[in-house]
Every structure is written in structure tokens, then in C-alpha cells.
Protein backbone atom coordinates (compact mmCIF):
# COMPACT_ATOMS: atom_id res chain seq x y z
CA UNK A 1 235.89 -64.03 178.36
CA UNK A 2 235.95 -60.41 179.33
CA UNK A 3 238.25 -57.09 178.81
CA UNK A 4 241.25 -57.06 181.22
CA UNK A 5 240.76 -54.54 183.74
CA UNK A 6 242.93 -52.00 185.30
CA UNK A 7 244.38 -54.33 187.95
CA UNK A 8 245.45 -56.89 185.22
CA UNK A 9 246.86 -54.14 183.14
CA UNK A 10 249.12 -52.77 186.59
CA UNK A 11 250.21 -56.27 187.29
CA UNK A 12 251.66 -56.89 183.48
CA UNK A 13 253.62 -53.90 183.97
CA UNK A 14 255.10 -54.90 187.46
CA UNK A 15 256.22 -58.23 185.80
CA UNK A 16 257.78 -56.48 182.19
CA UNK A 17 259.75 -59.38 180.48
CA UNK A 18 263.22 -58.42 181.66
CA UNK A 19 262.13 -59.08 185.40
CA UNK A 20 262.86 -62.31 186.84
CA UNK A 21 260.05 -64.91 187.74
CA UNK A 22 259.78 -67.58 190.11
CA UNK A 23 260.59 -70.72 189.25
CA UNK A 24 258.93 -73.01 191.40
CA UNK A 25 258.60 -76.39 189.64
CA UNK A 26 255.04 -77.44 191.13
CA UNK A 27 253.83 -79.41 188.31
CA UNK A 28 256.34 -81.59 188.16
CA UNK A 29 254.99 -84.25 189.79
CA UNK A 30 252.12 -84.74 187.42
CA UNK A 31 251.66 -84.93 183.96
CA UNK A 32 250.86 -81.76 181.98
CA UNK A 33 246.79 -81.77 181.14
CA UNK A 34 246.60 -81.82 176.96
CA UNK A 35 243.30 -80.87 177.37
CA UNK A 36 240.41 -79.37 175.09
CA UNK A 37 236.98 -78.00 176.00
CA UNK A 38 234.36 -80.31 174.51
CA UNK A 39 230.94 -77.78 174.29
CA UNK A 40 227.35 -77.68 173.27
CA UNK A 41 224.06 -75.87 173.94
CA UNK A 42 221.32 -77.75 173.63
CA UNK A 43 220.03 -81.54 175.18
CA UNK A 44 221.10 -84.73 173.23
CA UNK A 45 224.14 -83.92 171.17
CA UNK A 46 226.60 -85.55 173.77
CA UNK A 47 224.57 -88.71 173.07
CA UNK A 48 224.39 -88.74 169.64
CA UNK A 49 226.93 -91.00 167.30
CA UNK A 50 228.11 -87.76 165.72
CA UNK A 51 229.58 -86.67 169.34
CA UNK A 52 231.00 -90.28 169.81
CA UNK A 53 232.65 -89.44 166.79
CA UNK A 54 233.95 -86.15 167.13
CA UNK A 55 235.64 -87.27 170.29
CA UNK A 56 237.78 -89.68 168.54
CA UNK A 57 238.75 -87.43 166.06
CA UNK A 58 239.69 -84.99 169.59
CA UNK A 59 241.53 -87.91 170.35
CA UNK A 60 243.82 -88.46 167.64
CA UNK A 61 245.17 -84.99 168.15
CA UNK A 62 247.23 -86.25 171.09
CA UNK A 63 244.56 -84.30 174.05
CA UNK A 64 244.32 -86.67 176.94
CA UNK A 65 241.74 -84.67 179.01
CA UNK A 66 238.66 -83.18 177.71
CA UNK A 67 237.04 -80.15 180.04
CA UNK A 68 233.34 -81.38 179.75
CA UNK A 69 231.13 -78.09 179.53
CA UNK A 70 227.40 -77.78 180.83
CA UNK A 71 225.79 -74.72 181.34
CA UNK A 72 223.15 -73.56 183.79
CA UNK A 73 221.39 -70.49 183.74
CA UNK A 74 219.86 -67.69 185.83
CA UNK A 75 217.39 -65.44 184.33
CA UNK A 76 219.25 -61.81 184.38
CA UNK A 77 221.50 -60.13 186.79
CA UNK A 78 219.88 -59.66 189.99
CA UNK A 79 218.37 -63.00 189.74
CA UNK A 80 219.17 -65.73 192.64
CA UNK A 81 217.56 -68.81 191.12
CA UNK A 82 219.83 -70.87 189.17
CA UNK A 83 218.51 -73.92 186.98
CA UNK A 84 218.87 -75.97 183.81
CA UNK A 85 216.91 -75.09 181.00
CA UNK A 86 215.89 -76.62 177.40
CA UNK A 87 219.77 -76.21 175.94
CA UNK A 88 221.26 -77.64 179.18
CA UNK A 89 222.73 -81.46 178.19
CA UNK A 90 220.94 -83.86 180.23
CA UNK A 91 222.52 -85.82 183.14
CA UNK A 92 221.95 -88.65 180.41
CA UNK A 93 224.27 -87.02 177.65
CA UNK A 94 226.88 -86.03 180.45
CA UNK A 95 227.17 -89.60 181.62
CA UNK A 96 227.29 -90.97 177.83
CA UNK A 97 230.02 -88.69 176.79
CA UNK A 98 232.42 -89.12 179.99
CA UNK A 99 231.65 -92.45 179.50
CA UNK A 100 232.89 -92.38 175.63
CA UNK A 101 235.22 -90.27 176.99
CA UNK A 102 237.02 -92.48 179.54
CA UNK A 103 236.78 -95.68 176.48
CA UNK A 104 239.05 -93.57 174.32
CA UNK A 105 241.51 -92.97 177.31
CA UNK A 106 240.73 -89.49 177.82
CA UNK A 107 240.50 -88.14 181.35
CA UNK A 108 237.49 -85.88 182.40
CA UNK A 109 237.32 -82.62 184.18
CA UNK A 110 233.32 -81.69 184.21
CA UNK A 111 233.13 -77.86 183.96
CA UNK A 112 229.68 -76.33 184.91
CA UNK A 113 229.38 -73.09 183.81
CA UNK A 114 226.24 -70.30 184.46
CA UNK A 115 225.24 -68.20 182.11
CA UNK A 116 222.33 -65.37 181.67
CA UNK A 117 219.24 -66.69 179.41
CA UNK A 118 217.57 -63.54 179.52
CA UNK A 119 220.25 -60.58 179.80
CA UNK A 120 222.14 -60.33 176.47
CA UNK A 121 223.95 -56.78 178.37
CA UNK A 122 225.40 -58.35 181.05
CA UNK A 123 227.56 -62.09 181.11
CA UNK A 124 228.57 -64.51 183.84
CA UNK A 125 231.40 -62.36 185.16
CA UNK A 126 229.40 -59.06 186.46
CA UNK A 127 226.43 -61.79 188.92
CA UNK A 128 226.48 -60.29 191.93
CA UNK A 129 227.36 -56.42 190.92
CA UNK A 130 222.91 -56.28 191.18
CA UNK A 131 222.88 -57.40 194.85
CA UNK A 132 222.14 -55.00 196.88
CA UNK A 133 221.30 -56.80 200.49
CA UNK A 134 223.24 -60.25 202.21
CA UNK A 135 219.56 -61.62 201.47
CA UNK A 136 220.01 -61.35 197.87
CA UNK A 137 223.59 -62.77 198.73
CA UNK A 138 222.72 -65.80 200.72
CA UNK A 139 219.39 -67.04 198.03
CA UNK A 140 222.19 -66.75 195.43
CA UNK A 141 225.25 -69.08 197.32
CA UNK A 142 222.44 -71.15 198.28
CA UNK A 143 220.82 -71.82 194.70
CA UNK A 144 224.73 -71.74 193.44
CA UNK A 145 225.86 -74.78 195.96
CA UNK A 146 222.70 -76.85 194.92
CA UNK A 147 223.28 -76.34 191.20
CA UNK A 148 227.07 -77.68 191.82
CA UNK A 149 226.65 -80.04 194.21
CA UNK A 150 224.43 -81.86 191.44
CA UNK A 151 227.31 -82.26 189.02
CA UNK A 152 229.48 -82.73 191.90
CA UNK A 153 227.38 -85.80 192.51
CA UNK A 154 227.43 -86.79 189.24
CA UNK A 155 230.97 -86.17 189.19
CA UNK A 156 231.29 -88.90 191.78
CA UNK A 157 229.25 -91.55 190.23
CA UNK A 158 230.49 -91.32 187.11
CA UNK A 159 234.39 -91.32 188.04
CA UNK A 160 235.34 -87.54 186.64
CA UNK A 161 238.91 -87.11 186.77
CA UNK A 162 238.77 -83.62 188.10
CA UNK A 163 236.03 -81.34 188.80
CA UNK A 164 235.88 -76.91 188.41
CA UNK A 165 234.36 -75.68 190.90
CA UNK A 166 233.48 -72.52 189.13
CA UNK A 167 234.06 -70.54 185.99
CA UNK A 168 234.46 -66.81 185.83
CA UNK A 169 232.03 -65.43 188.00
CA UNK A 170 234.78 -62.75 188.99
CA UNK A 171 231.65 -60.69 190.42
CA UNK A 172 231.13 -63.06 193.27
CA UNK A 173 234.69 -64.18 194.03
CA UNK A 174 235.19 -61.61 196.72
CA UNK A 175 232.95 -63.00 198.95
CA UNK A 176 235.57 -66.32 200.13
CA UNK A 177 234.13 -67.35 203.44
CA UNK A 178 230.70 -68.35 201.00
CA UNK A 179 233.11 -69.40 198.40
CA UNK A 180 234.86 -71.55 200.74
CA UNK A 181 231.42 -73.06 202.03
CA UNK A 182 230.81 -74.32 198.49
CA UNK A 183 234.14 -75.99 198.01
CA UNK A 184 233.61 -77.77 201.56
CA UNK A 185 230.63 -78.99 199.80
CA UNK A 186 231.58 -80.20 196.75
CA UNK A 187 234.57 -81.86 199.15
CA UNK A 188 232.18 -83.90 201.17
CA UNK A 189 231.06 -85.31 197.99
CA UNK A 190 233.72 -85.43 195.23
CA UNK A 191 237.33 -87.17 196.40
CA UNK A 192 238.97 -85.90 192.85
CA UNK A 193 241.06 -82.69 192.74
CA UNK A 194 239.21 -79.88 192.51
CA UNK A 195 239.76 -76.16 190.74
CA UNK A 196 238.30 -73.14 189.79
CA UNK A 197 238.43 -71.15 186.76
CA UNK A 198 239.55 -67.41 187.23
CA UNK A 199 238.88 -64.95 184.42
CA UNK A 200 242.05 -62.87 182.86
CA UNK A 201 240.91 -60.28 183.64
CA UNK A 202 242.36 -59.49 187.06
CA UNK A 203 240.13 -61.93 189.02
CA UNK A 204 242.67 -64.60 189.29
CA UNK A 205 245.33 -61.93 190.73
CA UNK A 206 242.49 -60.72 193.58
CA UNK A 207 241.31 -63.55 194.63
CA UNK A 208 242.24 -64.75 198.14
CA UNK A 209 240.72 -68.12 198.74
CA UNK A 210 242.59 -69.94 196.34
CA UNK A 211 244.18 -72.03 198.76
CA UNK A 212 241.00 -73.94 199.78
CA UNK A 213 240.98 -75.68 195.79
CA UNK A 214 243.79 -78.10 194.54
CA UNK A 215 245.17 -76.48 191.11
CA UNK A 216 245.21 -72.60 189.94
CA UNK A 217 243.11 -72.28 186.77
CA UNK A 218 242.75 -69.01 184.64
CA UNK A 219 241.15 -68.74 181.42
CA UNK A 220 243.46 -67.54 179.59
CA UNK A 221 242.04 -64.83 176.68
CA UNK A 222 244.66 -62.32 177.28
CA UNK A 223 245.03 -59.52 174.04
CA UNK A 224 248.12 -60.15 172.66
CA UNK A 225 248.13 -57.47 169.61
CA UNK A 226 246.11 -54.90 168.24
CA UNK A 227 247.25 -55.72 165.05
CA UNK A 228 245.15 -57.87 162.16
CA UNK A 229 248.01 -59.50 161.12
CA UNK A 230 250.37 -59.94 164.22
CA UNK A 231 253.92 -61.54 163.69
CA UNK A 232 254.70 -64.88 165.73
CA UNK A 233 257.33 -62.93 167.65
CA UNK A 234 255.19 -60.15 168.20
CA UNK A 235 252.77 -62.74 169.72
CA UNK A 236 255.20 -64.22 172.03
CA UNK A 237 256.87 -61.13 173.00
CA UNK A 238 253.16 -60.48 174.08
CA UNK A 239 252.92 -63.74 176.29
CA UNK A 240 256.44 -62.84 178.57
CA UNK A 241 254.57 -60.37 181.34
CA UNK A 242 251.98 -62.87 180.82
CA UNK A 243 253.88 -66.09 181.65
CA UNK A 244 255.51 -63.70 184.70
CA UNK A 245 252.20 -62.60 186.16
CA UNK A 246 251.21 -66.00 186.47
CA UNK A 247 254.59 -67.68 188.14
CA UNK A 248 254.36 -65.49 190.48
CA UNK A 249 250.61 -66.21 191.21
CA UNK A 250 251.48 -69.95 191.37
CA UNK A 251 254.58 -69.26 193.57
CA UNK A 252 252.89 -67.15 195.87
CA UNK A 253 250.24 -69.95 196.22
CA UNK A 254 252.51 -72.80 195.69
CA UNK A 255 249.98 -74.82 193.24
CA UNK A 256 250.28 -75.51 189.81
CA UNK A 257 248.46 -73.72 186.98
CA UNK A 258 245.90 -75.05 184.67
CA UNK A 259 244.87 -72.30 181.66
CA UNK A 260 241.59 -73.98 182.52
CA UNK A 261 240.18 -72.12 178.75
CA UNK A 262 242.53 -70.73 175.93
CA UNK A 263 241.22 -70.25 172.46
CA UNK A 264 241.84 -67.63 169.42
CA UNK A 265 239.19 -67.65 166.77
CA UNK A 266 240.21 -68.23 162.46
CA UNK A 267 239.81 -64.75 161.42
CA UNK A 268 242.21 -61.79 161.27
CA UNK A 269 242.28 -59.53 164.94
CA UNK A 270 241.64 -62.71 166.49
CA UNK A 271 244.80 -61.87 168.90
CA UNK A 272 243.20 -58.32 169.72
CA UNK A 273 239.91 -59.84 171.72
CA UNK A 274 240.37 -63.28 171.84
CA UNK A 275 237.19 -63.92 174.02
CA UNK A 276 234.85 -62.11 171.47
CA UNK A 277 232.94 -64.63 170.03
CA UNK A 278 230.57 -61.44 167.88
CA UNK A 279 233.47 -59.58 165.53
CA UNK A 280 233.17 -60.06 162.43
CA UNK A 281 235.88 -60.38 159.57
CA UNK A 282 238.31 -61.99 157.10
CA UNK A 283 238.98 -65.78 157.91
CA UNK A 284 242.58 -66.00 159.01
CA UNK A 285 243.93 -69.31 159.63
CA UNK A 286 247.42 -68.39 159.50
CA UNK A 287 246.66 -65.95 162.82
CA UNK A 288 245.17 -68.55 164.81
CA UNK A 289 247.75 -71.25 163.92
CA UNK A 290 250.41 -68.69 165.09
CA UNK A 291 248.41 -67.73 168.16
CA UNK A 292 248.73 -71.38 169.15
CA UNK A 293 252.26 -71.43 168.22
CA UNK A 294 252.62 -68.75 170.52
CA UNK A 295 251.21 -69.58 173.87
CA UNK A 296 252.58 -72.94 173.91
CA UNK A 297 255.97 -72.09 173.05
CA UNK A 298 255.84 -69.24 176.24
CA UNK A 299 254.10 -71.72 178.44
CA UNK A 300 254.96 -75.20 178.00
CA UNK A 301 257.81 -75.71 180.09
CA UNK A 302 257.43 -73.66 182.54
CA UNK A 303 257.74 -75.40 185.90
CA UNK A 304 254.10 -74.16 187.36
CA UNK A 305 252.78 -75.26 184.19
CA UNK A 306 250.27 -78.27 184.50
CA UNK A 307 247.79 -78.48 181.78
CA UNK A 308 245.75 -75.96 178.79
CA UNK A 309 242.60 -76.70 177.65
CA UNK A 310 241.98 -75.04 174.02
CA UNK A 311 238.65 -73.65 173.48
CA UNK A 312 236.55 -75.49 171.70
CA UNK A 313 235.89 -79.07 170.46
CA UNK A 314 231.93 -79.60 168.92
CA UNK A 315 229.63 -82.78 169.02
CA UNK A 316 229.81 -81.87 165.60
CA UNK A 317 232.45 -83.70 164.05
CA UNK A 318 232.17 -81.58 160.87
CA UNK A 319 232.53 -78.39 162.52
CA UNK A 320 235.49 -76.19 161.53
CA UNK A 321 237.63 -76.64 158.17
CA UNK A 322 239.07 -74.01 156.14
CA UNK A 323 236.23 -72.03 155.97
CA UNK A 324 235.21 -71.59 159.61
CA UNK A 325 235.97 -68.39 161.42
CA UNK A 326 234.96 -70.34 164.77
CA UNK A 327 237.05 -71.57 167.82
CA UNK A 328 237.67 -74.89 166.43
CA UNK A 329 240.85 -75.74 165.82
CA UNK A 330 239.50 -78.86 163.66
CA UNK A 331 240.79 -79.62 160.00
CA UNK A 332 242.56 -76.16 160.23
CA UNK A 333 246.45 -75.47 160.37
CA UNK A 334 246.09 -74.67 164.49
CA UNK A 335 244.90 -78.58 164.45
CA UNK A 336 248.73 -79.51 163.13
CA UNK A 337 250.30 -77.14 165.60
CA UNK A 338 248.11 -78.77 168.28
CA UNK A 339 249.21 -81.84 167.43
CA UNK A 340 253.02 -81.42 167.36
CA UNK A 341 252.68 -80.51 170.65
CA UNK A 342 250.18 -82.70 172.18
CA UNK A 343 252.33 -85.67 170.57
CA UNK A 344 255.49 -84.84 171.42
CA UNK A 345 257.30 -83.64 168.59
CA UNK A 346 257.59 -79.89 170.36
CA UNK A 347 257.81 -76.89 167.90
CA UNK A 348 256.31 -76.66 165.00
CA UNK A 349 257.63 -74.85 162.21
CA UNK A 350 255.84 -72.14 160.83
CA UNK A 351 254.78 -71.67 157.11
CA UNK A 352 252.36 -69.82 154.65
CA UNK A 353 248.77 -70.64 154.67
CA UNK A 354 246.64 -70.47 151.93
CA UNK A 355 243.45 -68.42 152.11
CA UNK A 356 240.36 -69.80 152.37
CA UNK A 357 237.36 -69.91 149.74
CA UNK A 358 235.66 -66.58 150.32
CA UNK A 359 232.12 -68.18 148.87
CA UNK A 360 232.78 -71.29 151.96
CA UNK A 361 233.09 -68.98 154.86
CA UNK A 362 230.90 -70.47 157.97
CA UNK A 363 230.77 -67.89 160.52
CA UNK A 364 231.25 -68.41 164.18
CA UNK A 365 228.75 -70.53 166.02
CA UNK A 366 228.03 -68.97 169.13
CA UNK A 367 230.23 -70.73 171.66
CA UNK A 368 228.72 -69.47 174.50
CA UNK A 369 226.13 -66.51 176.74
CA UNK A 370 229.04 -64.38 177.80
């Protein structure tokens, strides 16, 4: 999750809502990907009861993938050594939830994702802006393809459904002929389809090696208003350069489109930033029901459309409620809109939502290093 840039913010305005898009229908061979992001930081939640839990309480809100999130870590910015640490789940807890995963008749895409432990300035999308030599280059790719290629393996064994390649790391992405080196990699072991996660901000537009992975995916944290208390049509006149930028990036590539990470937190201005996981404020529920309301109204039938994964789902299956200003959509009014969807039952109509209990306010757990 990151600020658009200036290349983002020059491709909206080639694609201004009155422009036509293409309309290439590549997903509709497959079935769209109802998909949330099931996250934790720390070893042995994914085994626990509570998690086995919580993931059939994901289930019942129609999702029939889950993006299954473990983080790695390198120390700072110009490190080149990338490894698990103490909060990185254990191959154990990855097998037990894709297994309790795959008994509920969800589908699996395992996400790695690298993070800094020791760099609170800098996050996952600026790695490689510290390199200063093709040494420093080549220590990096090579501790990067052994860190995959483990969940890759994994990946394998355990019968993942799909596998991401990479999340974010919009620093790096430049570099394809190493990029396409670890995708040959993760090829010779992994027979699934395969896709990477671009960041909003521009990195999906630039990159030029997305031919060598099976599906487009962007995470999708685009600001839609500036406003703390945004109208639903505000919010989807937001999404149409949106929804035009990426047509065309699926057209020109002829893939489908996965929003590989979409999320809005409770709490009012959660359209302005929605990656910032830090601001403070009022709970809102009513914004991020309408947020959700939004995007899948713009982007549910368009023809490059193939899958969203909402950001985020917690071992925790108490997490969320009224009071939460977090991510979770759980036992909140976004949950119902989810759920129209996800089942079936398309649109959901909008209505007044009553504010929360200012003494029951949980703030937002950190979701993740970024």
C-alpha cells in the first residue's frame, strides 16, 4: 500500500470516464475469484482452533478462495538476506490452514510477502532504491528466489490452487530478465497458475514482464475521495478512470485481472488513503460498507475481471464488530455487502448505519510492515 505516483496519476487522466475501454472478455472462461486475504504475524495462530474457526465464519460469506499471507523479512533497505523470523507462520501452520482451507471448499492462492523488520522509514515497495552495484543486485535475486522457491515447494506439496509470485516490491520490478529467472523457477516447481501482485501505484502500468506470469494482479488501494464522508456516487464516479486504466492494461496483455488486495478500513477518510493502516479517527462503518459497494459495482462485470481479494480476514474469529476501525470486514455492515455479492444476490441496497459505541472502539491492529 503506497501513494500513487505521478505515472498513475497521468494514466487516470488519459483514460477520463467518457473514453472508451477495451472490452476484451478474458475472464470468461473461469470463474471470478471471491477471494479474501487470510493474515497474521506471528507463529501458531494458523494452527490454532480459533483460526479453524474464523475460516468457517470466512466461509459463510460466500469467498471461495482465500489469499494465504506469510511474510518474510529482510533487515532494512540495502539489505540482501531475506529470511523468516519469530512472527513468520511456520511451514506447520501454512500446511494446517490450506489444509482447513481446502475441507471447507475454499481454494488457496499462498501469497508470500517481504517486509522490513528493522526499517520502520522505508516499506516493501522502495527494496532495491539502496543498491548501488549488480553485486548488491545479484545477493538480493539470489536470497529472493530461495525464499520463494520454499513456498513454491510447499505450494506443490500441499496442492495450492494458485501461487503470487510477488507482492509489491515495485522497486525491483524493473529489473525483468532477473524477474523472469525467478518465475522460471517457481515454474520448474509449481504446475498451478501463477501471478504477481503489482502495487497501484504505477508499478502495474510500467512493468514489462508481465507476460511471463498467468493472471494480472494489482492491489488495488487507489484514493477515491478526499472527503470524510464521501457519497456512494462520488465513490464510483471515482472507480471509472480506474476500471479504464486497468482494461486497457489487461487488453494490452491479453490476461485477466485479479485485484490481488483491496481493502478500506471502518473509520471516516478511509477512501482518502486506503492503504494507511496508522490514521487515526472516528469509526465509520457506513464509509467502508459504501467503499465496498463501490468497487464491486465498477468492477464486477467487467469482462477482464477475474477475481478480488478483500483485505483482511484474522485467525481471530472475534476480530472486527462495530467497534473496530480495522480492515475486517467481519460482523460489520461491509460483511452484508460482501455477502450479497459473493452469494449471488448482486447489489445491495444502501441504508443508514448506526454509529458505533464511542467507549467500544478497538483500534486498528497493525495489518502489516509497509
Amino acid at each position: 500500500m503506497k501513494k500513487p505516483t505521478l505515472l498513475w496519476l497521468a494514466l487516470v487522466i488519459l483514460v477520463l470516464p467518457g473514453c472508451s475501454r477495451p472490452q476484451v472478455n478474458l475472464a470468461a472462461a473461469q470463474e471470478k475469484q471471491k477471494g479474501i486475504s487470510y493474515a497474521c504475524w506471528d507463529q501458531g495462530l494458523y494452527s490454532l482452533p480459533d483460526s479453524d474457526l474464523s475460516l468457517a465464519h470466512l466461509k459463510e460469506t460466500g469467498a471461495d478462495w482465500i489469499s494465504l499471507i506469510v511474510t518474510c523479512y529482510q533487515d532494512n533497505l540495502g539489505s540482501t538476506l531475506i529470511s523468516a523470523n519469530e512472527t513468520t507462520p511456520t511451514d506447520e501452520d501454512l500446511i494446517h490452514a490450506l489444509g482447513r482451507a481446502h475441507e471447507l471448499g475454499l481454494k488457496v492462492m499462498l501469497k508470500p510477502h517481504l517486509d522490513l523488520a528493522n526499517d520502520p522509514s522505508h516499506w516493501r515497495g522502495q527494496v532495491g532504491q539502496a543498491f548501488t552495484s549488480e553485486t548488491e543486485w545479484s545477493e538480493w535475486f539470489a536470497s529472493y528466489q530461495t525464499f520463494i522457491d520454499h513456498y513454491a515447494d510447499l505450494a506443490a506439496a500441499n496442492s495450492a490452487d494458485q501461487f503470487c509470485v510477488g507482492c509489491e516490491l515495485e522497486g525491483t520490478t524493473h529489473r525483468a530478465a532477473d524477474w523472469r529467472v525467478i518465475v522460471a523457477g517457481i515454474r520448474s516447481r509449481y504446475s498451478g497458475p501463477i501471478i504477481y501482485a503489482g502495487n497501484h501505484s504505477g508499478e502495474e502500468i510500467g512493468m514489462t514482464w508481465w507476460d511471463a506470469v498467468d493472471i494480472l494482479g494489482v492491489d488495488a488501494y487507489y484514493p477515491l475521495s478526499m472527503k470524510n464522508n464521501p457519497t456512494l456516487q462520488e465513490l464510483k464516479a471515482a472507480w471509472q478512470p480506474l476500471v479504464s486504466s486497468l482494461a486497457s492494461l489487461s487488453a494490452k496483455w491479453q490476461k485477466p485481472l485479479i485485484l490481488t488486495e483491496i481493502g478500506y478500513r471502518s473509520i471516516d477518510g478511509a477512501a482518502r488513503h486506503p492503504w494507511d493502516w496508522q490514521i487515526t479517527g472516528k469509526v465509520d462503518l457506513q464509509e467502508q460498507a459504501d467503499c465496498y459497494q463501490a468497487a464491486l459495482e465498477s468492477v464486477y462485470d467487467e469482462p477482464w475481471f477475474a477475481g478480488i481479494y478483500w483485505w483482511s480476514w484474522s485467525p481471530d474469529p472475534l476480530e472486527g464488530g462495530p467497534d473496530d476501525d480495522g480492515y475486517s470486514p467481519h460482523d460489520k455492515p461491509a460483511e452484508e455487502i460482501l455477502r450479497a455479492w459473493f452469494k449471488g444476490t448482486g447489489p445491495h441496497a444502501r441504508r443508514p448505519i448506526p454509529e458505533p459505541d464511542p467507549k467500544g472502539i478497538r483500534p486498528a491492529k497493525k495489518p502489516d510492515i509497509r
